[in-house]
N, C-alpha and C. Protein backbone atom coordinates (compact mmCIF):
# COMPACT_ATOMS: atom_id res chain seq x y z
N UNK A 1 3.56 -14.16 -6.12
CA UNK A 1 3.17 -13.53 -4.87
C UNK A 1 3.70 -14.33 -3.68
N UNK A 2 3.84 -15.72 -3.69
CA UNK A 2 4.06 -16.59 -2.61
C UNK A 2 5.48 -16.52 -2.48
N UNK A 3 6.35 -16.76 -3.16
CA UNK A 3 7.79 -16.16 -3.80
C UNK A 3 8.41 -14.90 -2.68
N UNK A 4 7.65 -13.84 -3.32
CA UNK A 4 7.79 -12.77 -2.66
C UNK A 4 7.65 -12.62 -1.17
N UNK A 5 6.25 -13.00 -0.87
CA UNK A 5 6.20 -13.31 0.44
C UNK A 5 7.23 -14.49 1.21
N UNK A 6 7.96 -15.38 0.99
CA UNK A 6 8.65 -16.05 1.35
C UNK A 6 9.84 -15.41 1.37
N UNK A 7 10.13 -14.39 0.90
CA UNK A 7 11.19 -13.45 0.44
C UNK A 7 11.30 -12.54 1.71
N UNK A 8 9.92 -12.03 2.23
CA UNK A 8 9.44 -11.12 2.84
C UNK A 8 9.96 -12.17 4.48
N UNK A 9 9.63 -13.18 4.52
CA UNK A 9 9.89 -13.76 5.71
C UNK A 9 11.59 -13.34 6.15
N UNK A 10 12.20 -14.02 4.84
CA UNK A 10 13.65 -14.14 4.97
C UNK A 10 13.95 -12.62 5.66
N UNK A 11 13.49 -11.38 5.10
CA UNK A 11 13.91 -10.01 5.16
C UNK A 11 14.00 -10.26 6.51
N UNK A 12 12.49 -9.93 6.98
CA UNK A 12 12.26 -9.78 8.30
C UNK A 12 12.72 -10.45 9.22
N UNK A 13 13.26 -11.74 9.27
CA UNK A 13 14.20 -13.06 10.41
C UNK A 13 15.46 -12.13 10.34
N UNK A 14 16.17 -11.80 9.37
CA UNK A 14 17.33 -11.16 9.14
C UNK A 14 17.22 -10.01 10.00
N UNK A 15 16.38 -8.87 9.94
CA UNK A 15 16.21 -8.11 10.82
C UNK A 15 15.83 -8.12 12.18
N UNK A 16 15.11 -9.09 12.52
CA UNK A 16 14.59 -9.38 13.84
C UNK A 16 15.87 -9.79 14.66
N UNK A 17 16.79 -10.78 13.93
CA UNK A 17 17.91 -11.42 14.27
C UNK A 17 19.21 -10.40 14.44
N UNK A 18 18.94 -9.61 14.04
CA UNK A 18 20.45 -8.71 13.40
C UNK A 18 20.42 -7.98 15.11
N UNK A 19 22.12 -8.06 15.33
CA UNK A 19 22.35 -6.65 16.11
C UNK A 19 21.91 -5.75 16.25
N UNK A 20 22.57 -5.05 14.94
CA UNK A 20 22.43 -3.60 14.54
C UNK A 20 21.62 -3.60 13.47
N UNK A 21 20.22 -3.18 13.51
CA UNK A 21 19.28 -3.45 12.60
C UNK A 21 19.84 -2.24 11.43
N UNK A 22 19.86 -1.35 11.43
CA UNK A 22 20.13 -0.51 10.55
C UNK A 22 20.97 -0.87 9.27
N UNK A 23 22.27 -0.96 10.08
CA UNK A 23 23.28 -1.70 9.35
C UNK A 23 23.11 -2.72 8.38
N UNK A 24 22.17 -3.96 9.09
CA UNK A 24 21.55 -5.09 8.25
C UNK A 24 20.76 -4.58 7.48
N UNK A 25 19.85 -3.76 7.03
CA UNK A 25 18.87 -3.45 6.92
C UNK A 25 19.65 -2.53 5.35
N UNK A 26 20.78 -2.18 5.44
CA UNK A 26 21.53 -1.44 4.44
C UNK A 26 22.19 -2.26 3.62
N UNK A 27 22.92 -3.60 3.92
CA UNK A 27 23.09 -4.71 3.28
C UNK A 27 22.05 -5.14 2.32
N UNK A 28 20.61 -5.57 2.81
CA UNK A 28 20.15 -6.24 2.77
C UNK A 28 19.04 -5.36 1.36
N UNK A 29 19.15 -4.11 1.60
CA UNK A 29 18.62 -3.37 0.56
C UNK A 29 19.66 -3.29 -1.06
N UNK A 30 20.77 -3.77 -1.13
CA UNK A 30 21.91 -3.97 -1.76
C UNK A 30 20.96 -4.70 -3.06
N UNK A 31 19.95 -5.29 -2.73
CA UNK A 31 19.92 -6.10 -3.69
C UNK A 31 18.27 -5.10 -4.54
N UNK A 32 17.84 -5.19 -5.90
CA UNK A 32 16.74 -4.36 -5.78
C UNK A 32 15.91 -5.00 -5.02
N UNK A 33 14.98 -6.14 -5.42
CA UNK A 33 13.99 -6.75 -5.16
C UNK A 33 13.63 -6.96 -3.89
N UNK A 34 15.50 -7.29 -3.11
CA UNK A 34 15.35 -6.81 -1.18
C UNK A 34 14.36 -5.38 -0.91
N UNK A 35 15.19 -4.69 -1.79
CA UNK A 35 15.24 -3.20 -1.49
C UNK A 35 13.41 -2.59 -1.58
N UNK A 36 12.82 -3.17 -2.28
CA UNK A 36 11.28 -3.07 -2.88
C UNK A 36 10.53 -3.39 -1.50
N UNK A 37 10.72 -5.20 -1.31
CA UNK A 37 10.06 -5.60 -0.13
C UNK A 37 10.35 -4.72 1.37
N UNK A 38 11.98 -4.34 1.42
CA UNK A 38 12.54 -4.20 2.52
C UNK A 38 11.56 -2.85 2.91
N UNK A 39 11.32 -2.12 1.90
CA UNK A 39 10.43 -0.69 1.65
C UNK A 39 8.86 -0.82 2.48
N UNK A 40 8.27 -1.94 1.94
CA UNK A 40 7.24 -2.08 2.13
C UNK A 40 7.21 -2.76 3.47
N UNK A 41 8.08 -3.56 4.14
CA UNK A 41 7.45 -4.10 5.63
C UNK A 41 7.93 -2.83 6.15
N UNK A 42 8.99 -1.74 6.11
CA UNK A 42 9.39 -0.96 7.41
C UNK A 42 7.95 0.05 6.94
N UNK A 43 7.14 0.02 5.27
CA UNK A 43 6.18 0.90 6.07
C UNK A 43 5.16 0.74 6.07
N UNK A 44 4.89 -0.80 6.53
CA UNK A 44 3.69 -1.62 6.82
C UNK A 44 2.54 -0.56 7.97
N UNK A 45 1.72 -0.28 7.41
CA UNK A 45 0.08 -0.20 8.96
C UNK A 45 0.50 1.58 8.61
N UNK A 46 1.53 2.03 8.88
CA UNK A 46 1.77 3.92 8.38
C UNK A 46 1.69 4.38 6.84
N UNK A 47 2.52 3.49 6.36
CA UNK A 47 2.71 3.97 4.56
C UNK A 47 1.70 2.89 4.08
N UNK A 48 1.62 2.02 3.96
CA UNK A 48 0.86 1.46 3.15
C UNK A 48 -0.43 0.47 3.69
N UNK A 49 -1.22 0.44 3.10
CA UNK A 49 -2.29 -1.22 4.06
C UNK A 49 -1.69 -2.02 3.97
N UNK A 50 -2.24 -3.24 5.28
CA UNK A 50 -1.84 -4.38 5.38
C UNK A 50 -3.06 -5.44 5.05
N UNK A 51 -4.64 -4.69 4.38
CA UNK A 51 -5.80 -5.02 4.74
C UNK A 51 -6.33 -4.77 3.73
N UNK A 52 -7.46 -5.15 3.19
CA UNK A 52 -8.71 -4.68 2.52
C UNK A 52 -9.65 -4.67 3.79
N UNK A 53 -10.21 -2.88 3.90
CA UNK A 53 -11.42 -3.25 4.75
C UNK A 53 -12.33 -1.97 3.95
N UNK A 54 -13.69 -2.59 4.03
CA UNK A 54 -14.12 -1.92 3.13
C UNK A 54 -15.24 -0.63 4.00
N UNK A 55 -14.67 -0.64 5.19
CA UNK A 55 -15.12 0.43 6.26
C UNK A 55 -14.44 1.32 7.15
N UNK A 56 -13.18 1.49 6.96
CA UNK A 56 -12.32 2.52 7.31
C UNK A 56 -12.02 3.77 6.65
N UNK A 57 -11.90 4.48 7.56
CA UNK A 57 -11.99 5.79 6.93
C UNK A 57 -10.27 6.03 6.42
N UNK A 58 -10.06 6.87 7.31
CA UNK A 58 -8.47 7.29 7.98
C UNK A 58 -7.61 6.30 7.65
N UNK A 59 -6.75 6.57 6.96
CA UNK A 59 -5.43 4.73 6.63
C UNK A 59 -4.28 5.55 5.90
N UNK A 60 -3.69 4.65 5.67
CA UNK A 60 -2.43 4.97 5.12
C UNK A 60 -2.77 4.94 3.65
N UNK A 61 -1.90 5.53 2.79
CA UNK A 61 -2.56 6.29 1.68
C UNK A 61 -1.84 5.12 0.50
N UNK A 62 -1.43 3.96 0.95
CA UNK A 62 -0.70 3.47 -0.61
C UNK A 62 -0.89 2.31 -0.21
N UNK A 63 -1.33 1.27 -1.09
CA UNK A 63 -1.70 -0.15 -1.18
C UNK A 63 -1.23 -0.79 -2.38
N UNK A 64 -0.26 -1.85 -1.95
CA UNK A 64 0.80 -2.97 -2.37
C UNK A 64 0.13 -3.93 -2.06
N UNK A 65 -0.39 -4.64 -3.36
CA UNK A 65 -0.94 -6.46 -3.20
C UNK A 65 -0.08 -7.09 -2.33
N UNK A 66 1.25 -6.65 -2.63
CA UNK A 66 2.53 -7.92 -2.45
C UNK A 66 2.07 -7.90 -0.97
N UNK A 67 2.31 -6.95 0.15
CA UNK A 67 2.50 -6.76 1.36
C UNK A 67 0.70 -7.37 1.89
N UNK A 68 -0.06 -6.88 1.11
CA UNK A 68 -1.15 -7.26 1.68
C UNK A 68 -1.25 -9.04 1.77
N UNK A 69 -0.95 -9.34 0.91
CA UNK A 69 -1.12 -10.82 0.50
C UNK A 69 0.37 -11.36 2.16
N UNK A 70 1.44 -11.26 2.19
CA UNK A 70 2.74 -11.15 2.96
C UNK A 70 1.81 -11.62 4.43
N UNK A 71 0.58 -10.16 4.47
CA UNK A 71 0.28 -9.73 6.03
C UNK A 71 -0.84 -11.25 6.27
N UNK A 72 -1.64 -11.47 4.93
CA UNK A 72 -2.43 -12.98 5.79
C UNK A 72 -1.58 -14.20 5.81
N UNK A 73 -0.87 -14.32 4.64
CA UNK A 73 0.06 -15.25 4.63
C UNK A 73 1.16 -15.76 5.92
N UNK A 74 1.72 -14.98 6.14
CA UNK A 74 2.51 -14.75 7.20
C UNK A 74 2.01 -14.58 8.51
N UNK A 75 0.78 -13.57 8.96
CA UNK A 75 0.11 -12.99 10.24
C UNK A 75 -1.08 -12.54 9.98
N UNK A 76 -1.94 -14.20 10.02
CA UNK A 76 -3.50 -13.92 9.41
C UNK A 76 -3.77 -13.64 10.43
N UNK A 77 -3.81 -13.30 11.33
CA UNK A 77 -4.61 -12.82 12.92
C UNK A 77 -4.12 -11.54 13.74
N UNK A 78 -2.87 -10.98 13.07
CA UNK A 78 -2.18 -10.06 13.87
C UNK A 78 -1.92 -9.10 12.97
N UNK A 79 -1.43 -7.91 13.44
CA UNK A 79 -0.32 -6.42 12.48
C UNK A 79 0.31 -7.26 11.71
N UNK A 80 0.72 -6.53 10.47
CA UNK A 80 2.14 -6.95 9.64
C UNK A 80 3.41 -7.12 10.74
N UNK A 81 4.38 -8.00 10.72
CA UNK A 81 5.09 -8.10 12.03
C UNK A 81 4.64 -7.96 13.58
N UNK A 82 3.41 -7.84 13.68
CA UNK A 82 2.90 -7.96 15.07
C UNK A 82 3.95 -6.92 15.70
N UNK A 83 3.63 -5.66 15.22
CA UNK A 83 4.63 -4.47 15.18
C UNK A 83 4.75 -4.26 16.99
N UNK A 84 5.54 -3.83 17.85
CA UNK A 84 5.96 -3.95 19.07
C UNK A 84 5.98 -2.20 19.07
N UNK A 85 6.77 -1.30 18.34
CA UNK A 85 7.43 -0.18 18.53
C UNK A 85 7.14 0.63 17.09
N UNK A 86 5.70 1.27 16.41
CA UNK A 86 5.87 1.42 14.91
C UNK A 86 6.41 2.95 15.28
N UNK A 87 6.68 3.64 16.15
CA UNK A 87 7.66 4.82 15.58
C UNK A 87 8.90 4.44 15.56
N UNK A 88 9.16 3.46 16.12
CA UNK A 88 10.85 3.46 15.90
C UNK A 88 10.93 2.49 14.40
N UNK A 89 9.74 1.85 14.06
CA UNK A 89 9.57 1.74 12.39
C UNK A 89 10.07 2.69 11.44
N UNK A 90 8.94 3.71 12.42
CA UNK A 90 9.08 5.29 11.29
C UNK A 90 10.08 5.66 10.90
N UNK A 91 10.86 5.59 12.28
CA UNK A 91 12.40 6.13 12.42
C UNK A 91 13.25 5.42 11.40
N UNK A 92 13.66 4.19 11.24
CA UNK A 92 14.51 3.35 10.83
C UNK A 92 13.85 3.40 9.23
N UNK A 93 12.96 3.44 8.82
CA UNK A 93 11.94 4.14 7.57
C UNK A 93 13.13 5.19 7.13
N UNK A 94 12.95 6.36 8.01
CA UNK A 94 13.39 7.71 7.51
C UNK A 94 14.90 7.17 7.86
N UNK A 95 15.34 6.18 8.13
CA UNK A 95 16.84 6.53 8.06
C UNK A 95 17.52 6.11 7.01
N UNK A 96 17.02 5.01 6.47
CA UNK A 96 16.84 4.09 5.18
C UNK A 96 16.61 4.55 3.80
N UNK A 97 15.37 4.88 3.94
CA UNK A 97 14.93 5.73 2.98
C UNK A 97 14.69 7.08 2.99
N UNK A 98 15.81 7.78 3.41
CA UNK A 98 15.64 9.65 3.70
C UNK A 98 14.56 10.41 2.04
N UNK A 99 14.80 9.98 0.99
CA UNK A 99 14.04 10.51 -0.09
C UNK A 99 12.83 10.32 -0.24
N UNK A 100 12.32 9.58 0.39
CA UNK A 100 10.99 8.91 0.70
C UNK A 100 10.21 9.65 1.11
N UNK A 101 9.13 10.40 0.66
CA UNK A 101 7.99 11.29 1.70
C UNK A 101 7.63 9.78 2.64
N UNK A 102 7.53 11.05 3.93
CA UNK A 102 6.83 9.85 5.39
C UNK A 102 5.69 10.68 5.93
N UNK A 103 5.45 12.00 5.33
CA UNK A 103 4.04 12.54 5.79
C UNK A 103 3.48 12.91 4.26
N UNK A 104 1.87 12.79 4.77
CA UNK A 104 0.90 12.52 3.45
C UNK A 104 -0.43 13.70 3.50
N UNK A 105 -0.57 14.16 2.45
CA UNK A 105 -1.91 15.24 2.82
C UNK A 105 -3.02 14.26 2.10
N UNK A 106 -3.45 13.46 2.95
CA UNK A 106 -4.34 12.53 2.35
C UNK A 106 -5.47 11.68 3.57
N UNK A 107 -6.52 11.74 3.38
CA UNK A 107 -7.59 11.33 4.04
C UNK A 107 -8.48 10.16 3.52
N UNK A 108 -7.23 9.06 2.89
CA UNK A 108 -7.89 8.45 2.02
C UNK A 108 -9.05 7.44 2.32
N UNK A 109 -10.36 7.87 1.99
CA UNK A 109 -11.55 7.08 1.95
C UNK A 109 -12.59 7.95 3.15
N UNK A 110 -12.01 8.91 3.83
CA UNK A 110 -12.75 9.67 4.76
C UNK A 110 -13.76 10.17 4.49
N UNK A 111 -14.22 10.09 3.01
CA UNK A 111 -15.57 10.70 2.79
C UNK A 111 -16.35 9.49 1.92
N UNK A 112 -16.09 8.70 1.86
CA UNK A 112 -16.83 7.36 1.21
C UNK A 112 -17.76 6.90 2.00
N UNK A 113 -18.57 6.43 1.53
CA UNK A 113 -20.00 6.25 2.45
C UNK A 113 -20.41 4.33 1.54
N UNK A 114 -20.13 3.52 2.32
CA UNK A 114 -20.81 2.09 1.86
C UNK A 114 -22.50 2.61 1.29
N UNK A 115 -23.19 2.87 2.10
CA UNK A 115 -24.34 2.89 1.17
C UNK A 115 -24.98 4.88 1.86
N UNK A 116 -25.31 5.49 0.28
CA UNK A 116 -25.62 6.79 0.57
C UNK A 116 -27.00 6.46 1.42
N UNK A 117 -27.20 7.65 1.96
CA UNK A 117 -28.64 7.89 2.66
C UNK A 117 -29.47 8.68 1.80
């Protein structure tokens, strides 16, 4: 897990750093294991949690240990990447990964109740 997340740093400096993020971002998926992580930060807080909370309703519908573990490791106090712009996430998401569903018919946990009445 620590591995990975250290993996996850490298991705993200590379991108933060890069020109033309896209471009880098197509390199950098070249490899699988890039390509896995690279998946999971562009769809950090929309596609997947960055959290265990055991009182939210409304969230993103897919949860990855790797990224969760990434988000305290890396930004125990902030968003996954202390995100600045997450539609232009979305965007660079769908440009990357065009096969990828990016909308979800899912309300996951919206009817869970911590303790019934």
């Amino acid at each position: 897990m620590l591995i990975l997340t250290l993996q996850i740093k490298i991705i993200i400096d590379r991108i933060d750093t890069a020109k033309n993020k896209e471009v880098e971002i197509k390199e950098i998926v070249k490899n699988p294991i890039n390509n896995y992580l690279t998946e999971l930060i562009l769809g950090a807080h929309w596609k997947y949690h960055t959290q265990l909370c055991l009182y939210d309703g409304n969230r993103p519908p897919f949860h990855d240990p790797v990224l969760v573990v990434a988000n305290k490791v890396l930004y125990p106090f902030t968003l996954f990447r202390n995100y600045p712009d997450l539609p232009a996430t979305i965007s660079l998401y769908k440009s990357i990964y065009p096969n990828n569903p990016t909308s979800f018919d899912c309300n996951c946990g919206i009817h869970e109740h911590l303790f019934d009445n």
